[in-house]
PDB file of N, CA and C in Angstrom:
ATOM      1  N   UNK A   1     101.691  18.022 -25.600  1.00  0.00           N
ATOM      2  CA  UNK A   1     101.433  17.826 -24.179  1.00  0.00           C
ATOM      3  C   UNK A   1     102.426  16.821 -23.620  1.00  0.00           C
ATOM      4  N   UNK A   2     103.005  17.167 -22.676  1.00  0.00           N
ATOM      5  CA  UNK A   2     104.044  15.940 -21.674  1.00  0.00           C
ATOM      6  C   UNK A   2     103.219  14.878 -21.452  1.00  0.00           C
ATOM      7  N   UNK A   3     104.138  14.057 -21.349  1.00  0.00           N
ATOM      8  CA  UNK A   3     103.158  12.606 -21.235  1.00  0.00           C
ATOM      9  C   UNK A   3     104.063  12.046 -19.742  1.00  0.00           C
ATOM     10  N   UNK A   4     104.707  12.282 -18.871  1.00  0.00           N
ATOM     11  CA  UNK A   4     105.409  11.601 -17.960  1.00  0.00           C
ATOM     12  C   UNK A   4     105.275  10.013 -17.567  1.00  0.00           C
ATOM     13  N   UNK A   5     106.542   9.746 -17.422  1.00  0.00           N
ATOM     14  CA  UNK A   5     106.126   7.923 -17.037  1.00  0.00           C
ATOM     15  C   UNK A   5     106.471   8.217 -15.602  1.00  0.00           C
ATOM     16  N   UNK A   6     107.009   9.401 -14.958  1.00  0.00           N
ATOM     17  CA  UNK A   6     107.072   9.118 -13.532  1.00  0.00           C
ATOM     18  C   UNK A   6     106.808  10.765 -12.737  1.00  0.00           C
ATOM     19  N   UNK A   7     106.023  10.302 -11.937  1.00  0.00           N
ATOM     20  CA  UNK A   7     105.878  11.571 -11.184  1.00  0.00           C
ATOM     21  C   UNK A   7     106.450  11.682  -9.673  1.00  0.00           C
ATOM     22  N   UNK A   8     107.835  12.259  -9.416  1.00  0.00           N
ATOM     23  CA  UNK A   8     108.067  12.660  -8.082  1.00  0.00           C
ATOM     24  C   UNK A   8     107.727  13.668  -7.298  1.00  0.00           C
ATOM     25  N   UNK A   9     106.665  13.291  -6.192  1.00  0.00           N
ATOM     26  CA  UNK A   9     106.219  14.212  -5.211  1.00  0.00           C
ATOM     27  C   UNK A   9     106.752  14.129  -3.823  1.00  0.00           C
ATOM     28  N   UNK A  10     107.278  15.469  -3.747  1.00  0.00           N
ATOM     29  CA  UNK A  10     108.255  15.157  -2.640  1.00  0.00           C
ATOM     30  C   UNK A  10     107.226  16.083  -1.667  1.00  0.00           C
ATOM     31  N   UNK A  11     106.733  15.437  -0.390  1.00  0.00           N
ATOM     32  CA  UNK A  11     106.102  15.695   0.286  1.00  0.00           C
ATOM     33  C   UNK A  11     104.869  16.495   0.219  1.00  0.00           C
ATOM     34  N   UNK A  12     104.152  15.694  -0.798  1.00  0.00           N
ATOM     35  CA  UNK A  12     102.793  16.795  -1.409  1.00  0.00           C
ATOM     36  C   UNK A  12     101.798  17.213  -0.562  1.00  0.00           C
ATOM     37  N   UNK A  13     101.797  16.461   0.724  1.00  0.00           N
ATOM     38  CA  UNK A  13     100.718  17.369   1.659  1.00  0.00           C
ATOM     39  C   UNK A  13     101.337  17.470   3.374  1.00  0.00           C
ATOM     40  N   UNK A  14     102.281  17.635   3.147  1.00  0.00           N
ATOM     41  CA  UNK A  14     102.918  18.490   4.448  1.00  0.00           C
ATOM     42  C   UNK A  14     102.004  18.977   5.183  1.00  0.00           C
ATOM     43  N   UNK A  15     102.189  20.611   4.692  1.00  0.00           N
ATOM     44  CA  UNK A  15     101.135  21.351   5.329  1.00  0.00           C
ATOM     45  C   UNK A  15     100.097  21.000   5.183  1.00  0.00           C
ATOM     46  N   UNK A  16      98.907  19.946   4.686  1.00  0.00           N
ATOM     47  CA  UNK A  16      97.691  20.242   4.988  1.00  0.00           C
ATOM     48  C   UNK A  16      97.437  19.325   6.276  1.00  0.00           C
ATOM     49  N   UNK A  17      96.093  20.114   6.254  1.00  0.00           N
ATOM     50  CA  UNK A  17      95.072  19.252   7.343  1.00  0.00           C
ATOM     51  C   UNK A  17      94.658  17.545   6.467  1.00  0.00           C
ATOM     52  N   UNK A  18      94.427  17.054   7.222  1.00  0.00           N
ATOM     53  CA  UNK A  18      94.092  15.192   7.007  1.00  0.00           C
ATOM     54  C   UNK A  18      92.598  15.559   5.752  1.00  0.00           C
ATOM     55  N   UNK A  19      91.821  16.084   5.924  1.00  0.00           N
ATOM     56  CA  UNK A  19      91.089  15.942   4.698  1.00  0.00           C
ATOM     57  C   UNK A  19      91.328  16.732   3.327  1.00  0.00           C
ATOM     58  N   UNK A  20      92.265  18.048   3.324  1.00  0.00           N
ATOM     59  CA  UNK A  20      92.927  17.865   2.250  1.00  0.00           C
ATOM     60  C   UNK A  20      94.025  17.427   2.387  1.00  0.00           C
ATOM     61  N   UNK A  21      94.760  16.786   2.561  1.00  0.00           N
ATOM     62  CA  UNK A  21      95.779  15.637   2.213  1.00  0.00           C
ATOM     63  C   UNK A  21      94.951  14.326   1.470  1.00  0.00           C
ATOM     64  N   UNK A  22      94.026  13.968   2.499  1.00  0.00           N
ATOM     65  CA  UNK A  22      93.419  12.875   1.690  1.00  0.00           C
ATOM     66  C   UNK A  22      92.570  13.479   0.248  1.00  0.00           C
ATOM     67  N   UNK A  23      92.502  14.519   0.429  1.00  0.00           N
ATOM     68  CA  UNK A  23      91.985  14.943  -1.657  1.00  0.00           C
ATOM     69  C   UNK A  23      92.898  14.768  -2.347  1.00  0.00           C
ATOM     70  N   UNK A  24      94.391  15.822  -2.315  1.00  0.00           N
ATOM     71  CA  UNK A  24      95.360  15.537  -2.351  1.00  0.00           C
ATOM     72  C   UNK A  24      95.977  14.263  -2.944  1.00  0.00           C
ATOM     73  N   UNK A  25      96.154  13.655  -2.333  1.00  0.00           N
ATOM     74  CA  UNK A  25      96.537  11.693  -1.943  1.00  0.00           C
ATOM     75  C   UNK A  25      95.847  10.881  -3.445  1.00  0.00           C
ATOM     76  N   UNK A  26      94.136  11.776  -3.222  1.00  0.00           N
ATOM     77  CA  UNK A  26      93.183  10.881  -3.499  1.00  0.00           C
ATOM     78  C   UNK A  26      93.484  11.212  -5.387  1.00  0.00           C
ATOM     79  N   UNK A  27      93.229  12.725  -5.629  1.00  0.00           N
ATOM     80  CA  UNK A  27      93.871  13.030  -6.539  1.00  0.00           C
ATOM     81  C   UNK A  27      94.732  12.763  -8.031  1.00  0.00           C
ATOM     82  N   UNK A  28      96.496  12.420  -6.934  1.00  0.00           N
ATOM     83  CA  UNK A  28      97.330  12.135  -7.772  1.00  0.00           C
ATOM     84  C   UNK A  28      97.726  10.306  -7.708  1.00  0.00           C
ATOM     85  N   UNK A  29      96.319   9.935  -6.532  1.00  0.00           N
ATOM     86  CA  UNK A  29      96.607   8.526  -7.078  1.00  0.00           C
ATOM     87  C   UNK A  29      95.673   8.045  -8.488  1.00  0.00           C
ATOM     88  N   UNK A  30      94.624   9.136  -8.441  1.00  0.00           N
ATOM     89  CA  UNK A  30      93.956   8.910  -9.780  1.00  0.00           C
ATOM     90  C   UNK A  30      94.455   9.562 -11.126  1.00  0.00           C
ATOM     91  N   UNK A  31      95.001  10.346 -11.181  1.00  0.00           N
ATOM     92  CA  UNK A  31      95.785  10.764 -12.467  1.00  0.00           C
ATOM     93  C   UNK A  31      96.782   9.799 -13.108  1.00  0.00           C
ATOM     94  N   UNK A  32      97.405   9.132 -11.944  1.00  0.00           N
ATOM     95  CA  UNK A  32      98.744   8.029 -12.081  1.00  0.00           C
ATOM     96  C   UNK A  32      98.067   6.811 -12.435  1.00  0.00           C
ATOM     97  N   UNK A  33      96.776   6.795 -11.433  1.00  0.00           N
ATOM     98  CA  UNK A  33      96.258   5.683 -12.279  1.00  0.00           C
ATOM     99  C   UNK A  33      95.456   5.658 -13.961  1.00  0.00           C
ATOM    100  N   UNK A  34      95.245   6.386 -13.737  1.00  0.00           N
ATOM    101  CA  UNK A  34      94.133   6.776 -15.114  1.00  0.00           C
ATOM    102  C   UNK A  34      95.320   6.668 -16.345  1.00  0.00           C
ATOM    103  N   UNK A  35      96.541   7.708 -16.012  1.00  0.00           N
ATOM    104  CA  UNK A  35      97.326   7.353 -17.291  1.00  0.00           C
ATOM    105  C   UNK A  35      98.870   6.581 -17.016  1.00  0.00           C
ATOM    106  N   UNK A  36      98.429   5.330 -16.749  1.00  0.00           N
ATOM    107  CA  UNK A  36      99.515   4.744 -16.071  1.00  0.00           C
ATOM    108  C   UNK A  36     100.811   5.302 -16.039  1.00  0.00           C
ATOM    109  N   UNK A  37     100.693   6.346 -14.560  1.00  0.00           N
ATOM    110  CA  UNK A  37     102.148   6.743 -14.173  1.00  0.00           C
ATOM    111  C   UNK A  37     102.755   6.388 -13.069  1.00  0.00           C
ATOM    112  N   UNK A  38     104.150   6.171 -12.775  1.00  0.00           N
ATOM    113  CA  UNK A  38     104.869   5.800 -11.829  1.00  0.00           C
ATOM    114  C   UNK A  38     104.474   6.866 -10.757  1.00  0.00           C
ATOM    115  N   UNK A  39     104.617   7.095  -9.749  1.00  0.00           N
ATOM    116  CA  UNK A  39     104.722   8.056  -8.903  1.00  0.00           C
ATOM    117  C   UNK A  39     105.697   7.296  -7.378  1.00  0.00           C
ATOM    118  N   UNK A  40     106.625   8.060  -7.149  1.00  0.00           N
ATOM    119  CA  UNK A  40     107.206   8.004  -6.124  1.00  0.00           C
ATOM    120  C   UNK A  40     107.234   9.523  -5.268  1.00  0.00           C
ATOM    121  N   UNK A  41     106.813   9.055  -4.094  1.00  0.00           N
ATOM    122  CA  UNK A  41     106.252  10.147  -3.441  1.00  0.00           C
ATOM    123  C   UNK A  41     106.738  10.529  -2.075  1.00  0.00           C
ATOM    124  N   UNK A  42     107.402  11.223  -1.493  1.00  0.00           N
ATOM    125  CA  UNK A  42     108.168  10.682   0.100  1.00  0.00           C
ATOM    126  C   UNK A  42     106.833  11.391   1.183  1.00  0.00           C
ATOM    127  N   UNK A  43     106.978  10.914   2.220  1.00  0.00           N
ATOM    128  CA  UNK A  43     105.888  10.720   2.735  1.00  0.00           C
ATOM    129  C   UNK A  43     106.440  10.465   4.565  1.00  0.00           C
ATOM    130  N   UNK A  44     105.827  11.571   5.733  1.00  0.00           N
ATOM    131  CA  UNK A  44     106.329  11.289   6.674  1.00  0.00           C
ATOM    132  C   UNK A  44     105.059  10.603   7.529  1.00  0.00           C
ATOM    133  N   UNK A  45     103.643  10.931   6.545  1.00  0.00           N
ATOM    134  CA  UNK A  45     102.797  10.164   7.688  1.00  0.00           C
ATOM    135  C   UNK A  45     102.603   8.987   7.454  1.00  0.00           C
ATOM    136  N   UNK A  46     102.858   8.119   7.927  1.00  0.00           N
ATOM    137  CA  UNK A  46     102.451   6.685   7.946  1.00  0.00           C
ATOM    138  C   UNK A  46     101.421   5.775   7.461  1.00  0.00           C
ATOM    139  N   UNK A  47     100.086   6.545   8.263  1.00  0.00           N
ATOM    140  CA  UNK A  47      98.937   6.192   7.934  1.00  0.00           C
ATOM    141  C   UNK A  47      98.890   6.805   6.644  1.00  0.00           C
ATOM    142  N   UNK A  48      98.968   7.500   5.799  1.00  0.00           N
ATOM    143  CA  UNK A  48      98.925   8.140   4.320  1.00  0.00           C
ATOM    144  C   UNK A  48      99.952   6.983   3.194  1.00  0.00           C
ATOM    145  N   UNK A  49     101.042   6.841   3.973  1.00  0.00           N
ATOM    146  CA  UNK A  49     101.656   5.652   2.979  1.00  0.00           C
ATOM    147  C   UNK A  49     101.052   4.753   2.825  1.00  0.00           C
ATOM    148  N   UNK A  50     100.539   4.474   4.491  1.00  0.00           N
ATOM    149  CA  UNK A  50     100.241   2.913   4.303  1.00  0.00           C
ATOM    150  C   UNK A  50      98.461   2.531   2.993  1.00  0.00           C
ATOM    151  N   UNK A  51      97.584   3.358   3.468  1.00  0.00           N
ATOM    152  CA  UNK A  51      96.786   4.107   2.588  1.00  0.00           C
ATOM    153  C   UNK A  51      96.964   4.106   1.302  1.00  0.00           C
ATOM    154  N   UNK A  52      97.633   4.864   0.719  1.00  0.00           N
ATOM    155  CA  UNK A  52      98.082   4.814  -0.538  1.00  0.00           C
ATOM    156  C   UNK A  52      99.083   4.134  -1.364  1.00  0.00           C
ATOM    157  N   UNK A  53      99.792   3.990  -0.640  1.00  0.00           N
ATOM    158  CA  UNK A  53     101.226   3.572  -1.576  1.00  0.00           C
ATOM    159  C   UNK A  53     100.973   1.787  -1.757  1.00  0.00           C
ATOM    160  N   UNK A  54     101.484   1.343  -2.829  1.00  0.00           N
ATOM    161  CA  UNK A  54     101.297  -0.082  -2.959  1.00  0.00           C
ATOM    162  C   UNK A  54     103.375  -0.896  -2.241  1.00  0.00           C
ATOM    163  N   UNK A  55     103.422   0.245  -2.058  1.00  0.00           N
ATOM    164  CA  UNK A  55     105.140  -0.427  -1.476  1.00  0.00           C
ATOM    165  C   UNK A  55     105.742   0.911  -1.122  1.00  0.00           C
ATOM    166  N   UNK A  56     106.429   0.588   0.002  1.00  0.00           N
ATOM    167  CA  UNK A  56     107.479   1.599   1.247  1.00  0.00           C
ATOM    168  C   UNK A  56     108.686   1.261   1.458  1.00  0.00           C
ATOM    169  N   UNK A  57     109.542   2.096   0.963  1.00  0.00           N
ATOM    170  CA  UNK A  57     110.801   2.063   0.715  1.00  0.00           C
ATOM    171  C   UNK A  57     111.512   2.875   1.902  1.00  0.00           C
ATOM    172  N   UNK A  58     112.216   2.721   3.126  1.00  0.00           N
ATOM    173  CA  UNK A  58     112.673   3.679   4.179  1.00  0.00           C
ATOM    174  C   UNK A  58     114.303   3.726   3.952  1.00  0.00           C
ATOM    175  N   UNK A  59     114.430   4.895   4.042  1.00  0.00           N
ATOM    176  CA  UNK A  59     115.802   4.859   3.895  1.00  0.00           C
ATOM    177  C   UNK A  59     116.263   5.812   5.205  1.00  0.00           C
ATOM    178  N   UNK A  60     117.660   5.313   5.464  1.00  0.00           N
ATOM    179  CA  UNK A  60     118.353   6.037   5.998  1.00  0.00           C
ATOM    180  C   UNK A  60     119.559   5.997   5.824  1.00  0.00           C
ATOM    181  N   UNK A  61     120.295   7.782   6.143  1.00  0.00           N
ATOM    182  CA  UNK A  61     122.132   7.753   5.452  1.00  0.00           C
ATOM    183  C   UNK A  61     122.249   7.253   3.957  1.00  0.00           C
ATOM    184  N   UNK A  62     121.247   7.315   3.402  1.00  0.00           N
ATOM    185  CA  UNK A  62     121.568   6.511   1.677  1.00  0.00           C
ATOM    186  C   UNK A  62     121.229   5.378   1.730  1.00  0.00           C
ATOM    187  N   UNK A  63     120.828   4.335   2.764  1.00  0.00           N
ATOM    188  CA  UNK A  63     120.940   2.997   3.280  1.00  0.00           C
ATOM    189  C   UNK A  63     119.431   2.628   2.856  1.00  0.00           C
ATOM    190  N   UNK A  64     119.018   1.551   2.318  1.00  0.00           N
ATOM    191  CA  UNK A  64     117.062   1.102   2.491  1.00  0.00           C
ATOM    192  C   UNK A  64     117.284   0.087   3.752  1.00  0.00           C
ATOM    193  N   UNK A  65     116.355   0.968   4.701  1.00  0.00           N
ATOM    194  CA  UNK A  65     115.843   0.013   5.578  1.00  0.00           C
ATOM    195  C   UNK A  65     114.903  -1.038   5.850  1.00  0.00           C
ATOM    196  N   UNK A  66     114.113  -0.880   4.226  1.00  0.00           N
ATOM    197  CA  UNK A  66     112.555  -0.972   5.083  1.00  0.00           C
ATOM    198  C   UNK A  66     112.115  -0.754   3.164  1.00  0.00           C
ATOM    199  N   UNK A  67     111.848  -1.808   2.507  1.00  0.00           N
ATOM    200  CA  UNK A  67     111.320  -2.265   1.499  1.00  0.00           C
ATOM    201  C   UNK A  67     110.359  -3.458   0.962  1.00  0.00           C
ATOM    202  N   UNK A  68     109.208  -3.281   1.501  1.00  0.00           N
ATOM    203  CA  UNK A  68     108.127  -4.271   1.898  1.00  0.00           C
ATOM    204  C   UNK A  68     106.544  -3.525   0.655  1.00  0.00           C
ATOM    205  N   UNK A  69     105.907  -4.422   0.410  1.00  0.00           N
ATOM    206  CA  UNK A  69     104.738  -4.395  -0.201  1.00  0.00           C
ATOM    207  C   UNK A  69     103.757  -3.771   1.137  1.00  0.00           C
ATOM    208  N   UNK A  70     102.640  -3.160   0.828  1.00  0.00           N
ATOM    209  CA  UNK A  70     101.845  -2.774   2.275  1.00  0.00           C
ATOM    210  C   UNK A  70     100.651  -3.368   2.260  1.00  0.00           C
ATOM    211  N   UNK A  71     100.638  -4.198   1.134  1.00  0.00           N
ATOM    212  CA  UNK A  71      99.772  -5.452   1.609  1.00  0.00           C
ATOM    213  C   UNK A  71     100.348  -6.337   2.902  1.00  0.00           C
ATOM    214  N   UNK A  72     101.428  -6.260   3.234  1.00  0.00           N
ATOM    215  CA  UNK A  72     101.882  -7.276   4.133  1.00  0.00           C
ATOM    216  C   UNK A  72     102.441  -6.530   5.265  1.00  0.00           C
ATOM    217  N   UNK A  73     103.021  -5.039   5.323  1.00  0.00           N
ATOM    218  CA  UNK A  73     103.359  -4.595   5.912  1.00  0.00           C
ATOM    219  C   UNK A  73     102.457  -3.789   7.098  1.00  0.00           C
ATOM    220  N   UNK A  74     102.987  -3.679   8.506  1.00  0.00           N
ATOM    221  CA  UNK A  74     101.946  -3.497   9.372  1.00  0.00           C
ATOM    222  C   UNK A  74     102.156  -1.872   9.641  1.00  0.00           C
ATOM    223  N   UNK A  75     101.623  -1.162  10.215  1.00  0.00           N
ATOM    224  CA  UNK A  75     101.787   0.276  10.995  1.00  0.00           C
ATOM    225  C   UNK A  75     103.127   0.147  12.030  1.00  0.00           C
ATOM    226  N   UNK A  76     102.927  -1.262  12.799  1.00  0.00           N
ATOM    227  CA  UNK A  76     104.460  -1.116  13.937  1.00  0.00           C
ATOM    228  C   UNK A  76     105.502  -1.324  13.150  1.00  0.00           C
ATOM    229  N   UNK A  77     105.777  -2.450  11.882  1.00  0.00           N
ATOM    230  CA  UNK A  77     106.782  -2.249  11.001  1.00  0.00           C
ATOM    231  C   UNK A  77     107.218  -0.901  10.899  1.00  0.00           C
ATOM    232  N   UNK A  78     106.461  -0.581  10.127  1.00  0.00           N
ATOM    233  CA  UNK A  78     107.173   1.365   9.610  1.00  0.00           C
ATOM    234  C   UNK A  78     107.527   1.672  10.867  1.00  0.00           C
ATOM    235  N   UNK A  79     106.772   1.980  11.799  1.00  0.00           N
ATOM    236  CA  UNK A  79     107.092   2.662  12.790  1.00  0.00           C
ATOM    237  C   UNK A  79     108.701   2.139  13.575  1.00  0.00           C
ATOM    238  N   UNK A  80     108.585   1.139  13.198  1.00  0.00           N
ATOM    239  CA  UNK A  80     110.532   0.206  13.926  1.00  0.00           C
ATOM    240  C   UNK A  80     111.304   1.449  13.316  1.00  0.00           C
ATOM    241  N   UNK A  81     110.900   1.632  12.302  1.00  0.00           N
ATOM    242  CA  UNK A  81     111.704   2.747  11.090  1.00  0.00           C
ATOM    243  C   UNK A  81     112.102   3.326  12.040  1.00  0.00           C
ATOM    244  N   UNK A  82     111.317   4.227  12.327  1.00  0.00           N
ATOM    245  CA  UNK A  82     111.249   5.827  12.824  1.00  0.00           C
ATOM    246  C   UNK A  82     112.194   5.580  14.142  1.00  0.00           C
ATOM    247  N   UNK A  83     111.645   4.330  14.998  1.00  0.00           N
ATOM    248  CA  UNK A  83     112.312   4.491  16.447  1.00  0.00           C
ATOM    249  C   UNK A  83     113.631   4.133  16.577  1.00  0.00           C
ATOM    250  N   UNK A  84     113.847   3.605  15.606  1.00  0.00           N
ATOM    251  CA  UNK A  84     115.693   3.242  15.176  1.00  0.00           C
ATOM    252  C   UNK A  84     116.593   4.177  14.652  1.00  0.00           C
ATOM    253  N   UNK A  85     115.976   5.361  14.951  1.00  0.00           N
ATOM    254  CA  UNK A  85     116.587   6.633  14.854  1.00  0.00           C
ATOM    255  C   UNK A  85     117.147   7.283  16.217  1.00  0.00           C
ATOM    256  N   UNK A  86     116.291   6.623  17.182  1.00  0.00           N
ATOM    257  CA  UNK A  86     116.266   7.225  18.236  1.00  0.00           C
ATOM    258  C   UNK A  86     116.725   5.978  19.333  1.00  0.00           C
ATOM    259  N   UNK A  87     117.338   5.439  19.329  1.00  0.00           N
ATOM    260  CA  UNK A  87     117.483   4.188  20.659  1.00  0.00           C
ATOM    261  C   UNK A  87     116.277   4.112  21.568  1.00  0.00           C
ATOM    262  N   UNK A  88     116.666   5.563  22.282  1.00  0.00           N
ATOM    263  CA  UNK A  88     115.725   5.778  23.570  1.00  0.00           C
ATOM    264  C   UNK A  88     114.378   5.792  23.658  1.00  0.00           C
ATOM    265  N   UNK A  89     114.101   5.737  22.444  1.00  0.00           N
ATOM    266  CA  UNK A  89     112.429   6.435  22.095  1.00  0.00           C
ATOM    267  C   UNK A  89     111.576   5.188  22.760  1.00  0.00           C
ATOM    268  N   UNK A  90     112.198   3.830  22.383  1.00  0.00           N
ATOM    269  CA  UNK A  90     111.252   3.081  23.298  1.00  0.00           C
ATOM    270  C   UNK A  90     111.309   2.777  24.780  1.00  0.00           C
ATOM    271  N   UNK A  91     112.271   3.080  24.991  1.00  0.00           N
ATOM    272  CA  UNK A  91     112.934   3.020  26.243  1.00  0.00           C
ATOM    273  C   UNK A  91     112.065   3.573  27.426  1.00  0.00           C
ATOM    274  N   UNK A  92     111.287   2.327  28.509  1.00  0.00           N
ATOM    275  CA  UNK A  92     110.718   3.541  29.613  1.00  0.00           C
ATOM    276  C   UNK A  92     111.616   3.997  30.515  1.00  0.00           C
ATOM    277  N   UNK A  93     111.027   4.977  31.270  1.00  0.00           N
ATOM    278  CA  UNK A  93     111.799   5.841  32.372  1.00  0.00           C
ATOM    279  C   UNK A  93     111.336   5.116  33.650  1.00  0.00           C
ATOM    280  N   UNK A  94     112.392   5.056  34.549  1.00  0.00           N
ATOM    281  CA  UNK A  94     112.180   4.212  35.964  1.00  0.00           C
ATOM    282  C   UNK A  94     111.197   5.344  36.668  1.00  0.00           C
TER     283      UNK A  94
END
């Protein structure tokens, strides 16, 4: 039987709806925990990282933007992420 020390899930609940995602979520954080495995997981909803993940790594162009514990890290943090993609996004309209 494989024994993995790391599991990469690259966007494991995309398509679902919020309560299976959170089975999902709930799931492969217990398998990883049960047989101590790494898991790195990419992840576009926020609230699901922040939720699960014990640290958020943002990258952009190859670059880390955004490498914080989420004990300390807030929802508008990540979110700086996202809007620094976009200049305008915070920007109001006259």
């Amino acid at each position: 039987m494989q024994k993995p020390e790391l599991i990469l899930a690259d966007e494991p609940v995309a398509s679902l709806d919020p309560q299976n995602a959170a089975n999902v979520m709930d799931l492969l954080f217990q398998v990883c925990l049960e047989n101590r495995i790494t898991v790195v997981c990419t992840l576009h909803q926020v609230d699901l990282a922040l939720d699960w993940a014990h640290r958020i790594v943002g990258l952009r162009n190859g670059e880390k933007v955004l490498d914080e514990a989420t004990a300390t890290l807030t929802k508008e943090r990540v979110l700086e992420v996202y809007r620094q993609l976009d200049p305008d996004a915070g920007a109001s309209t006259p």
